[in-house]
N, C-alpha and C. Protein backbone atom coordinates (compact mmCIF):
# COMPACT_ATOMS: atom_id res chain seq x y z
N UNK A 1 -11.96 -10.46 4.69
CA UNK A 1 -12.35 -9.46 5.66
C UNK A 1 -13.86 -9.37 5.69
N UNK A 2 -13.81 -8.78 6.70
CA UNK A 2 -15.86 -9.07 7.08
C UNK A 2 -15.92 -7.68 8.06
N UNK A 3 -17.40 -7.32 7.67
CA UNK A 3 -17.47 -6.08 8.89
C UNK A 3 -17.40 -5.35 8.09
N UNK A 4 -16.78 -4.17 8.47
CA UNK A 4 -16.49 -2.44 7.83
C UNK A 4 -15.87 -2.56 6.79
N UNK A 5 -15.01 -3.69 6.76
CA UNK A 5 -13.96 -3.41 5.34
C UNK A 5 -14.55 -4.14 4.18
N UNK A 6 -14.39 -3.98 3.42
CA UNK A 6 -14.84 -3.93 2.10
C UNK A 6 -14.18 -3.77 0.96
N UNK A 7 -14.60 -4.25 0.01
CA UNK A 7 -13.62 -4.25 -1.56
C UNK A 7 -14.08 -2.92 -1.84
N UNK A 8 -12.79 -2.11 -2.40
CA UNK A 8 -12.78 -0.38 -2.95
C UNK A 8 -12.38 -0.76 -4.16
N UNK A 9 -12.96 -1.80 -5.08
CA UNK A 9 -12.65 -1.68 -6.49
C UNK A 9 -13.97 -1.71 -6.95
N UNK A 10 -15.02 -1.19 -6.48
CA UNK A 10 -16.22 -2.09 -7.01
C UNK A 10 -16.87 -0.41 -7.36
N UNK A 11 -16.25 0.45 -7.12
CA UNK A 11 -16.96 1.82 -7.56
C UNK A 11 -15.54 3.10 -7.52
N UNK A 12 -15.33 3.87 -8.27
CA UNK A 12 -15.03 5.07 -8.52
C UNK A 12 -15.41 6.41 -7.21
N UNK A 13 -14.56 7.00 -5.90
CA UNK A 13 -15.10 7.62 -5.62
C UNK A 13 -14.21 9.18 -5.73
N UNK A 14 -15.13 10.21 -6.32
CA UNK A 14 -14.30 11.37 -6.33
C UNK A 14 -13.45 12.07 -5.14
N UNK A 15 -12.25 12.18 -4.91
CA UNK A 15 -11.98 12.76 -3.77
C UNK A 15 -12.18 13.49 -3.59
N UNK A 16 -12.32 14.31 -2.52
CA UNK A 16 -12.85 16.03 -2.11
C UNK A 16 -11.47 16.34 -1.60
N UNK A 17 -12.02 17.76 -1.46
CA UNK A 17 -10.92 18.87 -1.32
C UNK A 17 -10.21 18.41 0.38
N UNK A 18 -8.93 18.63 0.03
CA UNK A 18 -8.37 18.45 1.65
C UNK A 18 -7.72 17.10 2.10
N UNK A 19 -8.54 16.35 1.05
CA UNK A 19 -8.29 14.45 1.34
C UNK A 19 -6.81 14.49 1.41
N UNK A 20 -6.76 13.22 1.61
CA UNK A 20 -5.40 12.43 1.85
C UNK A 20 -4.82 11.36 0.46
N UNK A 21 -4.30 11.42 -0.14
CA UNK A 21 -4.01 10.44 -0.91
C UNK A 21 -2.65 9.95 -1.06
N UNK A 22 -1.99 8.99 -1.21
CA UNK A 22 -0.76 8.56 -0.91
C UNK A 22 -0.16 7.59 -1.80
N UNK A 23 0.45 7.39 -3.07
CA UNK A 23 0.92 6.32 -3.87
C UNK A 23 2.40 5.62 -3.40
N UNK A 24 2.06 4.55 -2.70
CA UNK A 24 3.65 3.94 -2.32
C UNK A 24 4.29 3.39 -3.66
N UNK A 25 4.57 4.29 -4.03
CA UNK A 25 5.44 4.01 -5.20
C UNK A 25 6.90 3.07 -5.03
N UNK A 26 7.78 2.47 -5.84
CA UNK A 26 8.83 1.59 -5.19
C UNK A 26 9.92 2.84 -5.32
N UNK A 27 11.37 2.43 -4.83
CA UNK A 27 12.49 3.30 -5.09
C UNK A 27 12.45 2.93 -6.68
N UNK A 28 13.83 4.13 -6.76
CA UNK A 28 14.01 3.81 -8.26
C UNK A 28 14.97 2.83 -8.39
N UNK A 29 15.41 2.51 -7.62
CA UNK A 29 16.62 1.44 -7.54
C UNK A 29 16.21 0.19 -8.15
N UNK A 30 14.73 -0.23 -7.91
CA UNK A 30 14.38 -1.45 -8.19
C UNK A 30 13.81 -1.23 -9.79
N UNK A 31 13.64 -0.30 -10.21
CA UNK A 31 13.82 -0.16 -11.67
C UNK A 31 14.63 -0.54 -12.36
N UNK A 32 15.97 -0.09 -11.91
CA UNK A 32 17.17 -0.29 -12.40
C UNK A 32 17.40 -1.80 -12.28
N UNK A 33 16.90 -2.79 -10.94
CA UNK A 33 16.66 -4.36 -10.64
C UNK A 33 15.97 -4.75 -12.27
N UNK A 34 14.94 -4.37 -12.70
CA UNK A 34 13.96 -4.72 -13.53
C UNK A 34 14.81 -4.50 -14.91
N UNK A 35 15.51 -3.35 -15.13
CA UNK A 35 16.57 -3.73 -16.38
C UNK A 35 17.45 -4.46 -16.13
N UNK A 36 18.25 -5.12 -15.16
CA UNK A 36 18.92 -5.94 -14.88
C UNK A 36 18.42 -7.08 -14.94
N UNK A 37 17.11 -7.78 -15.01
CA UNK A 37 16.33 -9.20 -15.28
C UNK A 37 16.76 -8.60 -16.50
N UNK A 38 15.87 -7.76 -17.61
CA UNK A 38 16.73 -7.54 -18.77
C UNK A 38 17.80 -8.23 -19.47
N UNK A 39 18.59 -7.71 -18.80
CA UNK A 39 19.84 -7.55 -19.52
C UNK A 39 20.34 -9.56 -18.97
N UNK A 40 19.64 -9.72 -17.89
CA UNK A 40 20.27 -11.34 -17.45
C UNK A 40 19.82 -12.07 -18.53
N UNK A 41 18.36 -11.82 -18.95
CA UNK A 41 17.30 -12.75 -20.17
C UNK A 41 18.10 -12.46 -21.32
N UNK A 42 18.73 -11.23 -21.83
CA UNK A 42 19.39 -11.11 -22.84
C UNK A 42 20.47 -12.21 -22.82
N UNK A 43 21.67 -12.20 -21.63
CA UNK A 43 22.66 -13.31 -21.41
C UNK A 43 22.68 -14.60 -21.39
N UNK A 44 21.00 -14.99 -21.22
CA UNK A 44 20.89 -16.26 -21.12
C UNK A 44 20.30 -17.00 -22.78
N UNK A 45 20.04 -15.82 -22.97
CA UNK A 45 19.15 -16.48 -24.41
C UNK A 45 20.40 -15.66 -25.60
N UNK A 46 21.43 -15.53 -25.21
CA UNK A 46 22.27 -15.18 -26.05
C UNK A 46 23.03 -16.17 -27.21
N UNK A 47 23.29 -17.64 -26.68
CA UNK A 47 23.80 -18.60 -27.94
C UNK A 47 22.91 -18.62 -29.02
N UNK A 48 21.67 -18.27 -28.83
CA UNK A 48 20.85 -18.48 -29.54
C UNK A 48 20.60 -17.58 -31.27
N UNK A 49 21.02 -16.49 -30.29
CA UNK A 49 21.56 -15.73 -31.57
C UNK A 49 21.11 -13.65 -31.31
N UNK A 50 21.35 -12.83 -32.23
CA UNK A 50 21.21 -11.33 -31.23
C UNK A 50 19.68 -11.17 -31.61
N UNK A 51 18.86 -11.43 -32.35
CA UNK A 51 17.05 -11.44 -32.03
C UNK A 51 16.58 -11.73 -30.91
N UNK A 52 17.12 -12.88 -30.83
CA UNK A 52 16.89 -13.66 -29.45
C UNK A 52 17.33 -12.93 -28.09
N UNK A 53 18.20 -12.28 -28.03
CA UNK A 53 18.90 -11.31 -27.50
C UNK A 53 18.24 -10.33 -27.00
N UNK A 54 17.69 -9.88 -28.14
CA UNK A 54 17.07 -8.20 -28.13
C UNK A 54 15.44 -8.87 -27.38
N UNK A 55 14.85 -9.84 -27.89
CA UNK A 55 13.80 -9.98 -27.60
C UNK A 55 13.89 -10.61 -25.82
N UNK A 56 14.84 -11.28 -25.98
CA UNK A 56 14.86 -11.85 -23.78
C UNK A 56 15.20 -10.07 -23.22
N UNK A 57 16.01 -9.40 -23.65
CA UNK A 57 16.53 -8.00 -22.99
C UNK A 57 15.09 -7.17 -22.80
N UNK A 58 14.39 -6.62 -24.47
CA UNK A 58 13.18 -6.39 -24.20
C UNK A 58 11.76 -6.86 -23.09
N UNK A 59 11.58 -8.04 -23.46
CA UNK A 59 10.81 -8.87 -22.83
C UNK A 59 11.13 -8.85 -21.52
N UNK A 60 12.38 -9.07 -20.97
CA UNK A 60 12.72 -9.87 -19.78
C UNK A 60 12.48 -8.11 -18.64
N UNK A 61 12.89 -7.16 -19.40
CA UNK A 61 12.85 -6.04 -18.54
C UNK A 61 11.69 -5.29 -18.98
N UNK A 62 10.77 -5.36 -19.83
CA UNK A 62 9.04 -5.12 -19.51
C UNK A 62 8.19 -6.07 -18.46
N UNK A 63 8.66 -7.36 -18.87
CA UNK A 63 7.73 -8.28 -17.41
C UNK A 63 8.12 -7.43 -16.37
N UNK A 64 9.68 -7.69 -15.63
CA UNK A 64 9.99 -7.24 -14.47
C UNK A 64 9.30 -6.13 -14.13
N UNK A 65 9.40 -4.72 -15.03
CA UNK A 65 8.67 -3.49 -14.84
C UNK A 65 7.45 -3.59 -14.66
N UNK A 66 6.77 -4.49 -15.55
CA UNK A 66 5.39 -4.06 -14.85
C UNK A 66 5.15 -4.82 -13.20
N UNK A 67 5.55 -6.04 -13.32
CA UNK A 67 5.58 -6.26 -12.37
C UNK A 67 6.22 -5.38 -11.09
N UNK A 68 7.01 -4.77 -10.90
CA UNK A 68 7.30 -3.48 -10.19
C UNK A 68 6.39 -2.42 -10.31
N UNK A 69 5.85 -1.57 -11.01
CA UNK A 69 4.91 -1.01 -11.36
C UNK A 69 3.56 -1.33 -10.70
N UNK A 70 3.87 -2.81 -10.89
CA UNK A 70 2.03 -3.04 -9.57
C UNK A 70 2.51 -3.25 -8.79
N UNK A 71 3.31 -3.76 -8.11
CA UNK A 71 3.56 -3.52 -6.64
C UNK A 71 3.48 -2.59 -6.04
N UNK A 72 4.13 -1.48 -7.07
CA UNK A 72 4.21 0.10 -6.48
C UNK A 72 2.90 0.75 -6.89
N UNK A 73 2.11 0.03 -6.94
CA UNK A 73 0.77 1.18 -7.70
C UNK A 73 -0.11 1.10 -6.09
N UNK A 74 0.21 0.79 -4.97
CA UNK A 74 -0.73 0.17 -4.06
C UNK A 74 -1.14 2.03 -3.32
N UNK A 75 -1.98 1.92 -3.11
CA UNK A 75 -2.48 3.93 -2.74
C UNK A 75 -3.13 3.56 -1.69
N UNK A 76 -2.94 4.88 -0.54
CA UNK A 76 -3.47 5.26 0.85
C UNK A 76 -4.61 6.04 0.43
N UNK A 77 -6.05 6.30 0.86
CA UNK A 77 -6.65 7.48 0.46
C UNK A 77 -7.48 7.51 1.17
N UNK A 78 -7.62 8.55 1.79
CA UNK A 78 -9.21 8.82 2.59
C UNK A 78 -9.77 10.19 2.01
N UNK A 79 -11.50 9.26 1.63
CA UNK A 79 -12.29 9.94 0.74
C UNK A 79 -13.39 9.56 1.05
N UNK A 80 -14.34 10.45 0.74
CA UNK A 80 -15.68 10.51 0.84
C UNK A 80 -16.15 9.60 2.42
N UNK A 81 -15.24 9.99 3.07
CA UNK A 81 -15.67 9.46 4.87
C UNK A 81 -14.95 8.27 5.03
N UNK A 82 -14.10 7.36 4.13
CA UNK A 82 -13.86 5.97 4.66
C UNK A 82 -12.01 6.31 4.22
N UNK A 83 -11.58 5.11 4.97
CA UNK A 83 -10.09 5.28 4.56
C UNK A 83 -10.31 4.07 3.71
N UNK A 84 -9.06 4.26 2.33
CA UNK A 84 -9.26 3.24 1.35
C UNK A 84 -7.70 2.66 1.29
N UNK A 85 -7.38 1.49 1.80
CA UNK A 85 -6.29 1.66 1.54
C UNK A 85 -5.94 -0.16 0.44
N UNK A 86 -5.20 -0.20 -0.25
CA UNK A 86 -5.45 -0.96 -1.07
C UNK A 86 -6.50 -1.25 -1.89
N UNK A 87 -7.34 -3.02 -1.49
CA UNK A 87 -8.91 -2.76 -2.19
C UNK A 87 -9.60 -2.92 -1.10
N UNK A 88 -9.33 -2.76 0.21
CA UNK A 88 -9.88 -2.44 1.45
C UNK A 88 -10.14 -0.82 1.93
N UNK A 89 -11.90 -0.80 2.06
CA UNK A 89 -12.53 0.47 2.25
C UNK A 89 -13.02 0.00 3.58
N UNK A 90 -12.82 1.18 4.36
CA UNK A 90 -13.53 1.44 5.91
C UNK A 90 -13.68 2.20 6.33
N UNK A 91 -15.00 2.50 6.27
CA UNK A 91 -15.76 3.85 7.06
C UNK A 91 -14.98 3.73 8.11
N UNK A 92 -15.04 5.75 8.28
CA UNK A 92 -13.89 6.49 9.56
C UNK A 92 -14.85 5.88 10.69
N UNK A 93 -16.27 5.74 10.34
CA UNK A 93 -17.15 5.45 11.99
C UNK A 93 -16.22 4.21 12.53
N UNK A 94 -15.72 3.49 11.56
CA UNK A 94 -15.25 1.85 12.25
C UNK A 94 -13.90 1.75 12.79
N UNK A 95 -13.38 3.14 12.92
CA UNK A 95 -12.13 3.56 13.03
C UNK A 95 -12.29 3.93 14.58
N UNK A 96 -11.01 3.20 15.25
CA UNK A 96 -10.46 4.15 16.41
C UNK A 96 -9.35 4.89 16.46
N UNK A 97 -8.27 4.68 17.68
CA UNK A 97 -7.40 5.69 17.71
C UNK A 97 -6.14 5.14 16.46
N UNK A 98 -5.64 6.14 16.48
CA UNK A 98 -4.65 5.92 15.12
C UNK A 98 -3.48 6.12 16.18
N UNK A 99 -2.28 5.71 15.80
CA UNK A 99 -1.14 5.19 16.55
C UNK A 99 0.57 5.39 15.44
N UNK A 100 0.38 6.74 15.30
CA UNK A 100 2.05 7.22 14.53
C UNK A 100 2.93 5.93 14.76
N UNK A 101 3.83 5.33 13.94
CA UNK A 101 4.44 4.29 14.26
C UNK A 101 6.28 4.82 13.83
N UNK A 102 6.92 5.30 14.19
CA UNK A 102 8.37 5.01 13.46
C UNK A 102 8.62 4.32 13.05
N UNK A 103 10.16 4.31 12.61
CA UNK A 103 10.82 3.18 12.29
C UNK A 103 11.06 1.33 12.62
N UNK A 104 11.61 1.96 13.96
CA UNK A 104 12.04 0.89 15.12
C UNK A 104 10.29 0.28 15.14
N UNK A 105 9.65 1.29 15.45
CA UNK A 105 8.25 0.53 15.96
C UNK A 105 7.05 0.08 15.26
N UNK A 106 7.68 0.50 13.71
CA UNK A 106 6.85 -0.07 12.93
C UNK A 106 7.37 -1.32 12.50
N UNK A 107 8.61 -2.08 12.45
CA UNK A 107 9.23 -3.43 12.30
C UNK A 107 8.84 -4.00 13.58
N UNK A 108 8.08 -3.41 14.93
CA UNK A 108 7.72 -3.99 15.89
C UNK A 108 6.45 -4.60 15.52
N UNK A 109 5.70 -4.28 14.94
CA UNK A 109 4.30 -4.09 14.81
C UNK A 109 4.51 -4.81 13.53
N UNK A 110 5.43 -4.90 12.52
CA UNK A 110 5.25 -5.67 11.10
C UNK A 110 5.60 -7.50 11.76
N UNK A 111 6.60 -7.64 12.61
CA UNK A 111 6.73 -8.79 12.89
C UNK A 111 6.44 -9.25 14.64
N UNK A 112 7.63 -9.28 15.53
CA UNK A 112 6.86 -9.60 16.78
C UNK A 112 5.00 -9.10 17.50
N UNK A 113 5.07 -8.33 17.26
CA UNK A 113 3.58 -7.68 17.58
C UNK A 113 2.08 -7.72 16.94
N UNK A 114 2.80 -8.31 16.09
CA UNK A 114 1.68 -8.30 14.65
C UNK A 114 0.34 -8.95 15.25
N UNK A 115 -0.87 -8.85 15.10
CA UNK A 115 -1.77 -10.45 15.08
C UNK A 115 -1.97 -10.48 13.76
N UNK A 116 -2.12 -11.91 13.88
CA UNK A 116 -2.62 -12.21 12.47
C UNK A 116 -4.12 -12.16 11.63
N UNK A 117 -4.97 -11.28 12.59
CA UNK A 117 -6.49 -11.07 12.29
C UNK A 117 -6.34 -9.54 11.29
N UNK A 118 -5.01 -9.21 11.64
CA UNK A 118 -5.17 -7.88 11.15
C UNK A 118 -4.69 -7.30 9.61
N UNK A 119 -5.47 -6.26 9.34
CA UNK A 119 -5.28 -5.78 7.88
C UNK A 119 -3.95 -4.63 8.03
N UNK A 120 -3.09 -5.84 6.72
CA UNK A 120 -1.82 -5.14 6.63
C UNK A 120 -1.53 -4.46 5.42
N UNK A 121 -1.24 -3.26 4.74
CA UNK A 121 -0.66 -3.10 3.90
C UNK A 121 0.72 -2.46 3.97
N UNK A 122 1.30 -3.20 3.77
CA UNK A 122 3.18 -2.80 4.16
C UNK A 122 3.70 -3.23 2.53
N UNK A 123 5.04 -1.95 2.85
CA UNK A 123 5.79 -1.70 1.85
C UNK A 123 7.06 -1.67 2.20
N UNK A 124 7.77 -2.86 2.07
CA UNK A 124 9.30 -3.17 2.61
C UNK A 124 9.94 -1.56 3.06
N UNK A 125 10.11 -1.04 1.87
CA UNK A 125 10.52 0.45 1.81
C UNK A 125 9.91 1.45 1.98
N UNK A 126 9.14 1.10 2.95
CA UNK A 126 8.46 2.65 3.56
C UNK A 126 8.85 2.21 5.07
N UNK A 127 9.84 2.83 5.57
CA UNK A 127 10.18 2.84 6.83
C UNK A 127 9.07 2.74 7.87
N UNK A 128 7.96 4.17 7.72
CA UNK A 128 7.43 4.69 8.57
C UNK A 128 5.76 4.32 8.32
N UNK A 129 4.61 3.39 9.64
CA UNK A 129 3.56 3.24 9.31
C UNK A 129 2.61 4.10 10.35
N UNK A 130 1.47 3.69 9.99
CA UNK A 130 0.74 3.69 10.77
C UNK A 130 -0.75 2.93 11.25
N UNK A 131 -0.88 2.76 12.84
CA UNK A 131 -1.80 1.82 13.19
C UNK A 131 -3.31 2.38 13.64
N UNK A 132 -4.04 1.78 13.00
CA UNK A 132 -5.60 2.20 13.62
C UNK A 132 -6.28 1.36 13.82
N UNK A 133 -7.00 1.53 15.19
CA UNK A 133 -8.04 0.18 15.27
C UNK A 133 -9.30 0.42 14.80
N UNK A 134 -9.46 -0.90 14.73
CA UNK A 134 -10.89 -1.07 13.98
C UNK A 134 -11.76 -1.42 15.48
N UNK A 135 -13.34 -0.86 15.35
CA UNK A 135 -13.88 -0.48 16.46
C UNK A 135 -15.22 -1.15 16.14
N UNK A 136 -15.36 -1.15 15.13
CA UNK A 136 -16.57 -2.38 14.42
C UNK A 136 -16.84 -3.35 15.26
N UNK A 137 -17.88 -3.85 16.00
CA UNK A 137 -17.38 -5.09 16.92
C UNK A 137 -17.88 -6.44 16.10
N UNK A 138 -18.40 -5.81 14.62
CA UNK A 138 -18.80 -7.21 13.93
C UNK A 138 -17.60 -7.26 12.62
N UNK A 139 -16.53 -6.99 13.31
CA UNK A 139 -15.54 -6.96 12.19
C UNK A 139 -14.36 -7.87 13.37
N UNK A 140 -13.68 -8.53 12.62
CA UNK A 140 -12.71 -9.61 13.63
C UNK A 140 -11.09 -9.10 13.19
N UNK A 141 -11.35 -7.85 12.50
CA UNK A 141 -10.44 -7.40 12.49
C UNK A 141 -9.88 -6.32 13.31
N UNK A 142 -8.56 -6.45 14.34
CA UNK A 142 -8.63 -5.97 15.31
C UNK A 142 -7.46 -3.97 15.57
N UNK A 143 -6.97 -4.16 14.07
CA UNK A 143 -6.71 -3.14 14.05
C UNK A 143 -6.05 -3.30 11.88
N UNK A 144 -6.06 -1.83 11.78
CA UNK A 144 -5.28 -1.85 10.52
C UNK A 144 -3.89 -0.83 10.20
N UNK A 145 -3.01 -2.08 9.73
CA UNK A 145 -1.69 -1.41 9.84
C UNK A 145 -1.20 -0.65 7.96
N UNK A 146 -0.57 0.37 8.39
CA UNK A 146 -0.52 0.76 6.64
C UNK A 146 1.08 1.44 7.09
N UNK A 147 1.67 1.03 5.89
CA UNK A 147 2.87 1.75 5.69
C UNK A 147 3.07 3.09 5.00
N UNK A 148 3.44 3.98 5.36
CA UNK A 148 3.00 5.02 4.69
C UNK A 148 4.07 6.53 5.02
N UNK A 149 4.45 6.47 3.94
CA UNK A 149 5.54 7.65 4.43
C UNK A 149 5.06 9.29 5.13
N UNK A 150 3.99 9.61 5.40
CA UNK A 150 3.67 10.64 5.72
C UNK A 150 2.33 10.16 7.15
N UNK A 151 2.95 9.32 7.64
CA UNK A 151 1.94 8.51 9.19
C UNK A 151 0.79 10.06 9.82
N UNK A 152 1.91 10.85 10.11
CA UNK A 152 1.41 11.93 11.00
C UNK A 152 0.01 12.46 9.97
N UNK A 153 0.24 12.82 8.45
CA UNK A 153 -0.73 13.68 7.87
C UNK A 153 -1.90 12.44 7.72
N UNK A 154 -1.62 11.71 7.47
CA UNK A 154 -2.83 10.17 7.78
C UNK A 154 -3.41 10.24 8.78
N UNK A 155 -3.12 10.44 9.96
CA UNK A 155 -3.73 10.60 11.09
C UNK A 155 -4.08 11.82 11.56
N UNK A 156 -3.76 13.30 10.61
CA UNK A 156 -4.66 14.30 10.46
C UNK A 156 -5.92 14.26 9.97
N UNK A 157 -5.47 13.46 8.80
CA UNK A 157 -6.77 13.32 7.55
C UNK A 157 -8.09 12.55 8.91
N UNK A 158 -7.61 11.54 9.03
CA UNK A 158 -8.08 10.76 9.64
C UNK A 158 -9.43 11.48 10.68
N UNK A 159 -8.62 11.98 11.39
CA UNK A 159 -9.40 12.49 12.61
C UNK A 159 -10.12 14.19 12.00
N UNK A 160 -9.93 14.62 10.77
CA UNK A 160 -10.19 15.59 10.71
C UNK A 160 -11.40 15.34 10.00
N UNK A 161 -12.07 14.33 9.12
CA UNK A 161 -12.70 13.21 8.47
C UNK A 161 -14.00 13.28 10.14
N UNK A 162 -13.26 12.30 10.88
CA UNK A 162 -13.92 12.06 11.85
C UNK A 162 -14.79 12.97 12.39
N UNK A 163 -14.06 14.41 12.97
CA UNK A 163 -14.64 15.74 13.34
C UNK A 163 -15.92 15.94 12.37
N UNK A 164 -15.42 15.86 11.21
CA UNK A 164 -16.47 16.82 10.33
C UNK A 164 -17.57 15.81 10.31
N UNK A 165 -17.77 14.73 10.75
CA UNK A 165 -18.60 13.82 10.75
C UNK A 165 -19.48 14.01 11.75
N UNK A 166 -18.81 14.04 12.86
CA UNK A 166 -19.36 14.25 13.81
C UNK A 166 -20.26 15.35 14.21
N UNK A 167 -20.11 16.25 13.33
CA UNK A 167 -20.92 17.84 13.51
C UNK A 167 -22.59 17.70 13.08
């Protein structure tokens, strides 16, 4: 990415009062997936003997977890004027209109509609996103899509960010 967006790992910023913050955490279902690698590593490394056992069961369902665990660690946040979403930061100035997405119309926008210039952060299991364009004209990115279970208060934050900027 080039233009407005930017890596948001490269500094710490405090949020202020009012912000938006959002952790797409996974269901818990896929937890229960992650003791089930478990318990498969236990079955497979079982001739071997019950150490072996305990250690594929252990092992096999800490990898999976963490690995679930970062998937689900991915956060929405608008702070200190920019929306941060993943390790992509973009000042609200580079922001246009924001675009509530449902269900139906956010699987519009994840596959047929998509371009491929654009910044996605989607979460199988978050039904509901939302779209904002990017207004930067030295950015070739032409809008940014985020999955996010609460679209509408994102696009409060958003524009309420914007206002106070503007004063």
């Amino acid at each position: 990415m080039s233009g407005a967006i930017s890596d948001a790992s490269s500094g710490a910023v405090a949020p202020l009062a009012g912000d938006y913050d959002e952790r797409l955490t996974v269901p818990r279902s896929w937890w229960l997936m992650a003791v089930g690698v478990g318990v498969a590593m236990a079955i497979i490394v079982f001739p071997i003997g019950p150490l072996a056992m305990l250690v594929g069961l252990v092992g096999g369902a800490a990898l999976a977890m963490a690995g679930v665990s970062s998937y689900g660690s991915a956060r929405i946040r608008v702070v200190a004027g920019s929306l941060v979403a993943g390790k992509a930061r973009i000042p609200v100035e580079a922001l246009g209109e924001a675009s509530v997405l449902d269900a139906a119309e956010a699987v519009a926008w994840r596959s047929h509609k998509a371009d491929p210039r654009a910044f996605m952060l989607m979460r199988s299991y978050v039904p509901t996103a939302l779209k904002v364009e990017v207004t930067d004209p030295a950015d070739p990115t032409p809008y940014v899509y985020l999955s996010t279970r609460s679209p509408q208060r994102l696009a409060d934050a958003l524009a309420a960010v914007r206002s106070s900027r503007a004063r």
